[in-house]
C-alpha atoms as a PDB file:
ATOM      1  CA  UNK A   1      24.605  20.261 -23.063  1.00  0.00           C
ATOM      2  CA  UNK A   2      27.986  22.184 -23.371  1.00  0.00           C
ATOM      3  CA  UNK A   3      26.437  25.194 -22.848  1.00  0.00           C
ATOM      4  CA  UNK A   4      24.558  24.221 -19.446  1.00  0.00           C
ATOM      5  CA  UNK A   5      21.006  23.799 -18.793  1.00  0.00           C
ATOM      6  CA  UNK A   6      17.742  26.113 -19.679  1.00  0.00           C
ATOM      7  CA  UNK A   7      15.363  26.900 -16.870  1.00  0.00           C
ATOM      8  CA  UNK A   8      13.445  23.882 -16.326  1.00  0.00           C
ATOM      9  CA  UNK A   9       9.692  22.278 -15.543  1.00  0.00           C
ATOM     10  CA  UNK A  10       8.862  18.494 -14.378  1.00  0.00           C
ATOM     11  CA  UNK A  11       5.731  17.667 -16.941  1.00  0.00           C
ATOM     12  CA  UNK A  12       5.643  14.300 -15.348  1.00  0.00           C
ATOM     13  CA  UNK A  13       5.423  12.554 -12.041  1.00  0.00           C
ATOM     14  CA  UNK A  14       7.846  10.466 -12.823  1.00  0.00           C
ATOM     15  CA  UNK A  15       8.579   6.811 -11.570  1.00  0.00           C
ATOM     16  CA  UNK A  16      10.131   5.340  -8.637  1.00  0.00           C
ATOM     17  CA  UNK A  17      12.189   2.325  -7.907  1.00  0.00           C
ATOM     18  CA  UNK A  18      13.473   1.025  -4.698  1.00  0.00           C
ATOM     19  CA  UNK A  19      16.481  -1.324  -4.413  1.00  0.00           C
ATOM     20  CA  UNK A  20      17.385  -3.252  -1.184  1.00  0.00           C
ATOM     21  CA  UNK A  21      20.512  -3.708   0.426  1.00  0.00           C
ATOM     22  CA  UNK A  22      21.560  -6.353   1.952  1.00  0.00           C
ATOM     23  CA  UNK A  23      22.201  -7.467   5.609  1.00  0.00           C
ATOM     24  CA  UNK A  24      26.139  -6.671   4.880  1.00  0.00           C
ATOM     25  CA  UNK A  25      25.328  -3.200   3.103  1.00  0.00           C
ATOM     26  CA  UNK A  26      26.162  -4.870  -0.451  1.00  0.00           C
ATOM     27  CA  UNK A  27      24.095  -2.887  -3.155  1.00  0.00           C
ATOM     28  CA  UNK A  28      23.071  -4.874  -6.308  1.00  0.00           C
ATOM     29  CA  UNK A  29      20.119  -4.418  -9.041  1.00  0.00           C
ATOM     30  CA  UNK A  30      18.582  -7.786  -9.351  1.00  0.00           C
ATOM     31  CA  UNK A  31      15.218  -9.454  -9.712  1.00  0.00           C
ATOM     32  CA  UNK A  32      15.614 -10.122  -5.626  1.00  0.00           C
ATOM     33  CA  UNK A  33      16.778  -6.468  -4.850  1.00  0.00           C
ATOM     34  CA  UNK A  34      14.557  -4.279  -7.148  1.00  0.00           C
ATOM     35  CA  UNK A  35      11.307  -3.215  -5.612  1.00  0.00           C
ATOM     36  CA  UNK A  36       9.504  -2.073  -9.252  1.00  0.00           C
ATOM     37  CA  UNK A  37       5.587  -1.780 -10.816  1.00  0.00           C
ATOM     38  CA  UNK A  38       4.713  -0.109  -7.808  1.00  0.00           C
ATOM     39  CA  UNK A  39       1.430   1.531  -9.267  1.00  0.00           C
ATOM     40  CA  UNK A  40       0.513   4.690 -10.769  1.00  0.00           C
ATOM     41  CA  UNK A  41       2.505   7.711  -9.357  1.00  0.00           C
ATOM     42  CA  UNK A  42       0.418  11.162  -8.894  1.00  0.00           C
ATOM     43  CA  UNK A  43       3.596  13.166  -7.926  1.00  0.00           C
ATOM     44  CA  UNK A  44       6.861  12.832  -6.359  1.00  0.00           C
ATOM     45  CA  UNK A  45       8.156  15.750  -4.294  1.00  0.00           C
ATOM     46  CA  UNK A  46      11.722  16.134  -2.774  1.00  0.00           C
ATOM     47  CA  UNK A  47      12.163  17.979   0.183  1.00  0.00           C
ATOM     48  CA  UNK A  48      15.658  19.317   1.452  1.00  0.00           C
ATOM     49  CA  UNK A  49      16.225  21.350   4.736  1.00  0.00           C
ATOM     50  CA  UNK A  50      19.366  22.650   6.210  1.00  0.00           C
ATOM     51  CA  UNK A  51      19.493  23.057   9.613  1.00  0.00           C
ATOM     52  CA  UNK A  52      21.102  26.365  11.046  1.00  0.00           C
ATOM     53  CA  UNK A  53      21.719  27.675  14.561  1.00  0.00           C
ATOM     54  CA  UNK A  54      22.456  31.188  15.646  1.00  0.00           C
ATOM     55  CA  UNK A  55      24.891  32.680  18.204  1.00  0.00           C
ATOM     56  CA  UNK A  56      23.909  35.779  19.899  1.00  0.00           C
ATOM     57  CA  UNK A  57      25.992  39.442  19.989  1.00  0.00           C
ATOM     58  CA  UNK A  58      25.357  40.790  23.534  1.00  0.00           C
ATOM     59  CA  UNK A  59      26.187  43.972  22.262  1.00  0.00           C
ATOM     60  CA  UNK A  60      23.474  44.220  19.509  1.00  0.00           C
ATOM     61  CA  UNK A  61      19.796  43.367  18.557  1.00  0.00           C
ATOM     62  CA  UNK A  62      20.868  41.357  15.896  1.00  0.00           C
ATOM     63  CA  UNK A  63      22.635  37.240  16.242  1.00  0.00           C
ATOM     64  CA  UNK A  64      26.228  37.807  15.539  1.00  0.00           C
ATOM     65  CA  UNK A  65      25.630  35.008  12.429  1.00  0.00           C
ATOM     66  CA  UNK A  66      23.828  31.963  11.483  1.00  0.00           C
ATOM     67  CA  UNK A  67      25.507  28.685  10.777  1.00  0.00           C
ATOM     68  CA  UNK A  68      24.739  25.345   9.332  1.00  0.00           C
ATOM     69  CA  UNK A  69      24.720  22.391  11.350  1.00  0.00           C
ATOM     70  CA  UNK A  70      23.591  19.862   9.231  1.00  0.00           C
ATOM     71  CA  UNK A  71      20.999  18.577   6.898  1.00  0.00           C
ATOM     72  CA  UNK A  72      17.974  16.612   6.406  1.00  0.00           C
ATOM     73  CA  UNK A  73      16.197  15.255   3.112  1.00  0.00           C
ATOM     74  CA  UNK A  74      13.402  13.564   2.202  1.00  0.00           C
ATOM     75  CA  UNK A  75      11.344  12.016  -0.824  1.00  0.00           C
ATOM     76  CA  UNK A  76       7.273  11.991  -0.233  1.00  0.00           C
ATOM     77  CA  UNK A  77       5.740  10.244  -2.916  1.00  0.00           C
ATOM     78  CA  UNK A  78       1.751  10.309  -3.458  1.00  0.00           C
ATOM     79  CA  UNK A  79       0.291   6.806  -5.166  1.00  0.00           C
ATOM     80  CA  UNK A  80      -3.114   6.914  -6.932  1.00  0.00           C
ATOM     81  CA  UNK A  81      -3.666   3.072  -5.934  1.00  0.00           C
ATOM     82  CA  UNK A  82      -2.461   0.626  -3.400  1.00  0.00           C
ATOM     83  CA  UNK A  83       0.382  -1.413  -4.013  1.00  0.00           C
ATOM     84  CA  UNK A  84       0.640  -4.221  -1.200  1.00  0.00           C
ATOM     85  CA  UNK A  85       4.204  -5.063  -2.353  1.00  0.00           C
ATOM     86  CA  UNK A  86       5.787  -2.152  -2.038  1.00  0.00           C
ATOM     87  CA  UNK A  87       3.667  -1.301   1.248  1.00  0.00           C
ATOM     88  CA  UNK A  88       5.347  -4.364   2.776  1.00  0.00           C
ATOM     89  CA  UNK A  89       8.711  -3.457   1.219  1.00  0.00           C
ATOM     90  CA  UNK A  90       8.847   0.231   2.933  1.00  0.00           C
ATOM     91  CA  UNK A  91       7.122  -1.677   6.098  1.00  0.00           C
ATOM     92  CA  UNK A  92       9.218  -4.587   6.465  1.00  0.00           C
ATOM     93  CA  UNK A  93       5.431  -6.573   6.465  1.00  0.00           C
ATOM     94  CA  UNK A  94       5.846 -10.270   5.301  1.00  0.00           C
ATOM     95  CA  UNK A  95       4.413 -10.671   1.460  1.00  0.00           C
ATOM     96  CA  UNK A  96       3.741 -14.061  -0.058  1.00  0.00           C
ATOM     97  CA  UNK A  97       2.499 -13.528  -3.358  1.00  0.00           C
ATOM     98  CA  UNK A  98       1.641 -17.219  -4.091  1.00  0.00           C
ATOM     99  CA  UNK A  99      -0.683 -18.963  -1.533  1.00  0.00           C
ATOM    100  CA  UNK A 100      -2.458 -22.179  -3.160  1.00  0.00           C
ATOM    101  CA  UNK A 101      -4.631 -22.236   0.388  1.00  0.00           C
ATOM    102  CA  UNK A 102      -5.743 -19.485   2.066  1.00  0.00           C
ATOM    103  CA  UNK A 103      -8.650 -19.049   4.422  1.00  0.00           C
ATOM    104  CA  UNK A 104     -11.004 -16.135   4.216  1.00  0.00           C
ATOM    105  CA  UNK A 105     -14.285 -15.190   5.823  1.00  0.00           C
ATOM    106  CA  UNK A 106     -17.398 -13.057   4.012  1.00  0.00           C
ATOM    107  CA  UNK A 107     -18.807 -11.157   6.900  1.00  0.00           C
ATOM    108  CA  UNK A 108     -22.684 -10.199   6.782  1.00  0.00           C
ATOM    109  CA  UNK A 109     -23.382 -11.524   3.324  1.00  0.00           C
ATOM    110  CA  UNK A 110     -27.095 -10.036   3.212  1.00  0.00           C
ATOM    111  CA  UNK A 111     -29.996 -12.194   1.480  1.00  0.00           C
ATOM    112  CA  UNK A 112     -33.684 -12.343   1.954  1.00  0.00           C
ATOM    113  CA  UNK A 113     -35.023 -16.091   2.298  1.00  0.00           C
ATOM    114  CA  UNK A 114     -36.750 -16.819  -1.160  1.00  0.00           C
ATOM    115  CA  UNK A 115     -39.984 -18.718  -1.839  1.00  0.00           C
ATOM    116  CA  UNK A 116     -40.894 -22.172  -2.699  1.00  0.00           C
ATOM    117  CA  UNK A 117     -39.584 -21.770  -6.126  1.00  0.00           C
ATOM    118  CA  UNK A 118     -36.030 -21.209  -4.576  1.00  0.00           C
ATOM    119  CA  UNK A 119     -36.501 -24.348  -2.595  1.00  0.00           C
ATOM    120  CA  UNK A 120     -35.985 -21.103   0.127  1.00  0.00           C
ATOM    121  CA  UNK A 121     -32.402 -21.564  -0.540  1.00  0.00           C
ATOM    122  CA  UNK A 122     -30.037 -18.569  -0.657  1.00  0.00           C
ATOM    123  CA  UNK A 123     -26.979 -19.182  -2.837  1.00  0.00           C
ATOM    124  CA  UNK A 124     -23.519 -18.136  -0.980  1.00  0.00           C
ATOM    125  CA  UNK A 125     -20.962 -16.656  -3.409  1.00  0.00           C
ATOM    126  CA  UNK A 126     -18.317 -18.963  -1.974  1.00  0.00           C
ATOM    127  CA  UNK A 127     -19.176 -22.479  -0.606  1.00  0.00           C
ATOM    128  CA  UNK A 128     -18.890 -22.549   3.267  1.00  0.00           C
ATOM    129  CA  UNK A 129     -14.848 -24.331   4.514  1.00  0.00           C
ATOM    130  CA  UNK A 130     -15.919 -27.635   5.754  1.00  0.00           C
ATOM    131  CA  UNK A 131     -16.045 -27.953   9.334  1.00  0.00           C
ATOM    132  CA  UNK A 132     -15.339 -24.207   9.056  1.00  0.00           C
ATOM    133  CA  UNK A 133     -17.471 -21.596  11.230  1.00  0.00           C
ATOM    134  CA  UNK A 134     -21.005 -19.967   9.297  1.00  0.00           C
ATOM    135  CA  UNK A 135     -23.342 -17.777  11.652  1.00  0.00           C
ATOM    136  CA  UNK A 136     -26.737 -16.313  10.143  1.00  0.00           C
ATOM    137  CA  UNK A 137     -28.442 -13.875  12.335  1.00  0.00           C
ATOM    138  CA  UNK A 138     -32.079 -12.323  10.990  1.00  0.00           C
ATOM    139  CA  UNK A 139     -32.895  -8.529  10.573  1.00  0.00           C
ATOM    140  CA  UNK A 140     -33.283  -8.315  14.849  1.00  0.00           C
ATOM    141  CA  UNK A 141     -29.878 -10.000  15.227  1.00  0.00           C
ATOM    142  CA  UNK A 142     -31.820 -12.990  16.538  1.00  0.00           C
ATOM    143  CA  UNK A 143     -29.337 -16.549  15.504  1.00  0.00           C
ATOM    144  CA  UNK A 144     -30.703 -19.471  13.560  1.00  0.00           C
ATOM    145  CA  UNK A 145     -29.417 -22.441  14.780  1.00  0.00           C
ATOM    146  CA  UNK A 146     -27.482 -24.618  11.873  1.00  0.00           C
ATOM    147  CA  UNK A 147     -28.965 -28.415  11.763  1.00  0.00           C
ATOM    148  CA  UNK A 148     -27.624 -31.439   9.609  1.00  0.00           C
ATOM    149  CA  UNK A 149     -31.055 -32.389   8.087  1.00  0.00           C
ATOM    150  CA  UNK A 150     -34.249 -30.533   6.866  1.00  0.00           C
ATOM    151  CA  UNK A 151     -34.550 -27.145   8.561  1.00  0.00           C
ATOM    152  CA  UNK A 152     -37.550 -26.192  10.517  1.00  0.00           C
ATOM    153  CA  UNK A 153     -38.485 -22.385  11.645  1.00  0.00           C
ATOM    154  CA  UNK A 154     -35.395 -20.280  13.296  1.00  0.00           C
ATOM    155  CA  UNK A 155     -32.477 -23.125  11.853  1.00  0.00           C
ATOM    156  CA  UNK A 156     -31.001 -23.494   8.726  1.00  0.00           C
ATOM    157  CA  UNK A 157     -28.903 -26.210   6.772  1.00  0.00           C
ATOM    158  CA  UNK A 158     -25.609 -26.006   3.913  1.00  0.00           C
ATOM    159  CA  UNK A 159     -25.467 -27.794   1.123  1.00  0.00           C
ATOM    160  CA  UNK A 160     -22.455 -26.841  -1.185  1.00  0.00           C
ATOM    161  CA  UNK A 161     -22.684 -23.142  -1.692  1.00  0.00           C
ATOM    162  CA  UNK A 162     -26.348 -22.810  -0.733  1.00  0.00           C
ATOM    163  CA  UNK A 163     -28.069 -22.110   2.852  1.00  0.00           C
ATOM    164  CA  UNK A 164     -31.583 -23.657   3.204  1.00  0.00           C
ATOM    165  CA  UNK A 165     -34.082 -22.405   5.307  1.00  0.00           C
ATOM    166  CA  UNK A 166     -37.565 -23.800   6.314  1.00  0.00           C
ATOM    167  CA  UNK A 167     -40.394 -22.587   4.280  1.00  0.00           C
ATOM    168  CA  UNK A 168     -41.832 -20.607   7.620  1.00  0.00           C
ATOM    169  CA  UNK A 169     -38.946 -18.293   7.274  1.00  0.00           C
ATOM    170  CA  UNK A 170     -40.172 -17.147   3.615  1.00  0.00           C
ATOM    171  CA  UNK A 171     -38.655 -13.476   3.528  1.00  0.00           C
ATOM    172  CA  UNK A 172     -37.061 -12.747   6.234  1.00  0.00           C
ATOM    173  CA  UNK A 173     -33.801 -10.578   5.852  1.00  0.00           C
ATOM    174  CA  UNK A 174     -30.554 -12.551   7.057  1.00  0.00           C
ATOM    175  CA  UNK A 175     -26.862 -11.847   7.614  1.00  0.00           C
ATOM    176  CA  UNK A 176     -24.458 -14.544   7.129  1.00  0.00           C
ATOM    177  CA  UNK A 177     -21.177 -15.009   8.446  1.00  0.00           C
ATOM    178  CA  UNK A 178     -19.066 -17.387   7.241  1.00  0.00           C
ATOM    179  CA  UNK A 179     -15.229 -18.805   5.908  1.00  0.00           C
ATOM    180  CA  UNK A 180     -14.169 -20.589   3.166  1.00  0.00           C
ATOM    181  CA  UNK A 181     -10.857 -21.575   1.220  1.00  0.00           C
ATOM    182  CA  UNK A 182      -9.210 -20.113  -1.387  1.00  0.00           C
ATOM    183  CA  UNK A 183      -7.102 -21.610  -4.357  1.00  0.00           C
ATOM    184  CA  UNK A 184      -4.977 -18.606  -4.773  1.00  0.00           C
ATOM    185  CA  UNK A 185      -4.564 -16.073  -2.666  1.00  0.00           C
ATOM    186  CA  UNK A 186      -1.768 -12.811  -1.704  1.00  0.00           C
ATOM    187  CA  UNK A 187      -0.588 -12.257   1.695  1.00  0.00           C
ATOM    188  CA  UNK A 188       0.035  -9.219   3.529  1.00  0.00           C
ATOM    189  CA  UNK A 189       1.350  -9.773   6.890  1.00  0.00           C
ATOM    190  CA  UNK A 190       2.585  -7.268   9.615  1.00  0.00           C
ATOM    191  CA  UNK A 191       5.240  -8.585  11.638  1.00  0.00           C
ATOM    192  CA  UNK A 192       4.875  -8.546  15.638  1.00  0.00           C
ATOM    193  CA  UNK A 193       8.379  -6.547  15.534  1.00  0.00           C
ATOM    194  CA  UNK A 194       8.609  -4.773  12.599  1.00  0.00           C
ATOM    195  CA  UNK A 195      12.019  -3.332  11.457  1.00  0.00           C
ATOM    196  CA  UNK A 196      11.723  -0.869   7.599  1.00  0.00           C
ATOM    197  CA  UNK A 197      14.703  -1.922   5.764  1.00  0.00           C
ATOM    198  CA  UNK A 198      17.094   0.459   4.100  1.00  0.00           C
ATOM    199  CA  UNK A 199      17.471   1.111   0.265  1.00  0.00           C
ATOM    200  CA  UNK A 200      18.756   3.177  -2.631  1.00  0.00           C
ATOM    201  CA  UNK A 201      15.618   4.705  -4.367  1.00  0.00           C
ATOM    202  CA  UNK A 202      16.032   5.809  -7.759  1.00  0.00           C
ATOM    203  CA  UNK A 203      13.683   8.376  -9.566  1.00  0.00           C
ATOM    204  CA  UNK A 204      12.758   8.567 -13.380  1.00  0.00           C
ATOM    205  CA  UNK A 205      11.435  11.625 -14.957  1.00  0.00           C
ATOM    206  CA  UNK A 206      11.362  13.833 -17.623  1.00  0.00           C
ATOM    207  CA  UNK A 207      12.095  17.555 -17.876  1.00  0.00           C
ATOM    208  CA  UNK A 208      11.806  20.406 -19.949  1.00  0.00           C
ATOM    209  CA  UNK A 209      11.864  23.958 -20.815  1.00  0.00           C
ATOM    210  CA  UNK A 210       8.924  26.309 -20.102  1.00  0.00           C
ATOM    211  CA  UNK A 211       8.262  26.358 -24.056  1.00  0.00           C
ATOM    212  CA  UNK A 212       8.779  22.552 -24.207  1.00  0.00           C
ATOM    213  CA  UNK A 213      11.270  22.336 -27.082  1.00  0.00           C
ATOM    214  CA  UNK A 214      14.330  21.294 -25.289  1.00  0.00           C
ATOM    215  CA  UNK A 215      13.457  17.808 -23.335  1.00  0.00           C
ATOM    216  CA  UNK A 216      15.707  15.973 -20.783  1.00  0.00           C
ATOM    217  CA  UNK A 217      15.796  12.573 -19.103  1.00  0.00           C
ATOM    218  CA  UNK A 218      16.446  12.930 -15.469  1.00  0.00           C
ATOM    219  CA  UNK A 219      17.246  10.922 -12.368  1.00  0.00           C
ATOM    220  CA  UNK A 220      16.731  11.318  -8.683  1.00  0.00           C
ATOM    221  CA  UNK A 221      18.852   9.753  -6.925  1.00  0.00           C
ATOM    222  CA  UNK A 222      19.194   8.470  -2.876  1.00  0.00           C
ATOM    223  CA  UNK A 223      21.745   6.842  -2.195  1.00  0.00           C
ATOM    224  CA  UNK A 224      20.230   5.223   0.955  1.00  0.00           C
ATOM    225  CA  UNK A 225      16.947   5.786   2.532  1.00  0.00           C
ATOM    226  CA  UNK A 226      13.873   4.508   4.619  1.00  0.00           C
ATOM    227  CA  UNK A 227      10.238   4.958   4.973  1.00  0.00           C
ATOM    228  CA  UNK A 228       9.173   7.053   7.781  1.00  0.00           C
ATOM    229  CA  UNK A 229       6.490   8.709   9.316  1.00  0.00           C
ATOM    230  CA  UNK A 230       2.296   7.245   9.038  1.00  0.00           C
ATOM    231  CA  UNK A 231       2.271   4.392   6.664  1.00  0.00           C
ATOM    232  CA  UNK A 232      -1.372   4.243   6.259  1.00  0.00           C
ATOM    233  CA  UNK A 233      -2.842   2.642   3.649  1.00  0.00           C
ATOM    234  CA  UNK A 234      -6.081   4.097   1.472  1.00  0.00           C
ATOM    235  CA  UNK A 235      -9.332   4.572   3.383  1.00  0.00           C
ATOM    236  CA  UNK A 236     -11.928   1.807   1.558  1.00  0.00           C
ATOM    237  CA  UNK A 237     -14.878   4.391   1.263  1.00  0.00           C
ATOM    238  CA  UNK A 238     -17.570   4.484  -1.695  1.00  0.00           C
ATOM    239  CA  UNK A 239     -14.906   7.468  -3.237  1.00  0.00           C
ATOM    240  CA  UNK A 240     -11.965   5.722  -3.736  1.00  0.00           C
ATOM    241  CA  UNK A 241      -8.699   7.570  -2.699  1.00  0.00           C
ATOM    242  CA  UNK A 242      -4.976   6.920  -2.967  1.00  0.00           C
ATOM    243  CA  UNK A 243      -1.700   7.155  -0.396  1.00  0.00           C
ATOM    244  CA  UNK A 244       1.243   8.627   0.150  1.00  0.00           C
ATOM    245  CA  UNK A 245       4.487   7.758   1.778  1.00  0.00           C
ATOM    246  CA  UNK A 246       7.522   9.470   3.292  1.00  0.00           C
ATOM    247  CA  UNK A 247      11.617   8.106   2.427  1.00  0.00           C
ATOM    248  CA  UNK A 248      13.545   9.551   4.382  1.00  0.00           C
ATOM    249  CA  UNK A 249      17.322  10.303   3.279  1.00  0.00           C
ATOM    250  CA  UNK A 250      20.152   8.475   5.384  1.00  0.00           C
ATOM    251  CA  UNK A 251      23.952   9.234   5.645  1.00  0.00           C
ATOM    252  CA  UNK A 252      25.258   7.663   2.554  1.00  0.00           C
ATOM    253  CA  UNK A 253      27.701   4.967   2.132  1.00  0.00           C
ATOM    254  CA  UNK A 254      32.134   6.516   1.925  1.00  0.00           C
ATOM    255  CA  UNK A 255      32.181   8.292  -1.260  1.00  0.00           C
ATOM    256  CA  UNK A 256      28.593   8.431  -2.328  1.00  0.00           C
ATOM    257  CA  UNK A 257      26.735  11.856  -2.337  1.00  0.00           C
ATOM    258  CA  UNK A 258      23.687  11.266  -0.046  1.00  0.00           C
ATOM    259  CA  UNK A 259      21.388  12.977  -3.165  1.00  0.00           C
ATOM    260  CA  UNK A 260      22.170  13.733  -6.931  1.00  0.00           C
ATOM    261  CA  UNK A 261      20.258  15.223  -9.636  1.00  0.00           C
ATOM    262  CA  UNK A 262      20.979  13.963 -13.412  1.00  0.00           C
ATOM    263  CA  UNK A 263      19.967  15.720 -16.622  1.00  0.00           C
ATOM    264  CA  UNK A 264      20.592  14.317 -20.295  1.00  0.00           C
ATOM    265  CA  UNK A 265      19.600  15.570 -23.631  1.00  0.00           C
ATOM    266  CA  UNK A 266      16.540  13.838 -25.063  1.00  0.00           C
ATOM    267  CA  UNK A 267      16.430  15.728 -28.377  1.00  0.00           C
END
């Protein structure tokens, strides 16, 4: 590359990695630091503005100059799926990958009561936590009232992972409410007080030239940044849709440029 640099396009997203630093400002890639496999990347767009203010010339329509006052920088990436580890990561959310117990609730599971042949039991797809809470209401929101033994019209009784019903209630449409306990479970927890913790956030990518026969690696890279802005996850709608996320770029540490571009020959 003695010769500089052709024009260039990005023909890829790129990917993104996040590295934490820690409570004394130490930066260090390591299984603990590195945020990484944070999903599939749409695009990745940086975003630098200087700021300018102008001084006015009373003797003229126009400001006798305009002058730079500082600068602001930011990196919004766009994620085609949901990522709950890095979402707690740019959050500061608590994440616990490995539950062995977890309890979770399956909110108006919808059956119809089948016939005699059913034994006018309707099979759950989890069995009910014992001693847990189960509520069945039918299609008028009207309750049936759980009982221990054999169920008569309007109450119903569990056994394992099935809900039996009494042979007058042949039909009707039910909702049922109820929680049960998981083996294995991930947990993503927002803190009452949440503080987004800083990091360096470095950028992958390729680049090339409008023809595509010269190809470079390149790097993006922050040398210390946060999330900011609406961390929303994706709306769960029949069309499913991804998110997008805003790091913002911080003063960097003595001697570190707060942004730097990096381009080597790939062929």
């Amino acid at each position: 590359m003695a010769n500089g640099m052709k024009n260039i396009i990005y023909p890829r997203a790129g990917k993104l990695v996040l590295v934490k630093f820690t409570p004394e400002g130490v930066l260090g890639v390591s299984p603990d630091t590195l945020v990484g496999n944070i999903g599939t990347v749409e695009r990745i767009e940086s975003q630098i503005e200087i700021r300018t203010t102008s001084l006015p010339d009373g003797n003229s329509d126009w400001d006798m100059g305009e002058y730079d006052v500082g600068s602001e920088g930011s990196i919004n990436a766009t994620m085609s799926n949901f990522n709950p580890k890095l979402y707690a990561a740019l959050t500061g959310a608590n994440f616990n990958p490995n539950l062995t117990t977890a309890q979770m609730w399956n909110a108006d599971y919808e059956a119809t009561i089948p016939g005699e042949s059913d034994n006018y039991s309707v099979k759950l797809p989890h069995t009910p936590a014992e001693n847990g809470s189960i509520v069945i209401v039918d299609d008028n929101s009207s309750p049936f009232i759980k009982v221990s033994s054999s169920a008569t019209s309007g109450k119903f009784s569990v056994s394992g992972d099935y809900v039996v019903f009494a042979s007058e209630d042949n039909g009707k449409g039910v909702f049922i409410t109820y929680d049960w306990k998981a083996d294995s479970a991930v947990k993503l927890a927002l803190p009452v007080a949440a503080s987004r913790p800083v990091y360096q956030a470095i950028i992958t990518t390729e680049a090339t030239d409008k023809d595509q026969l010269k190809r470079y690696d390149a790097n993006i890279v922050i040398d210390k940044c946060k999330a900011t802005g609406s961390m929303a996850p994706p709306p769960q709608q029949r069309e499913p849709q991804g998110w997008s996320f805003s790091l913002k770029v911080l003063k960097p540490r003595n001697g570190f440029n707060p942004v730097y571009w990096r381009y080597a020959d790939k062929n």
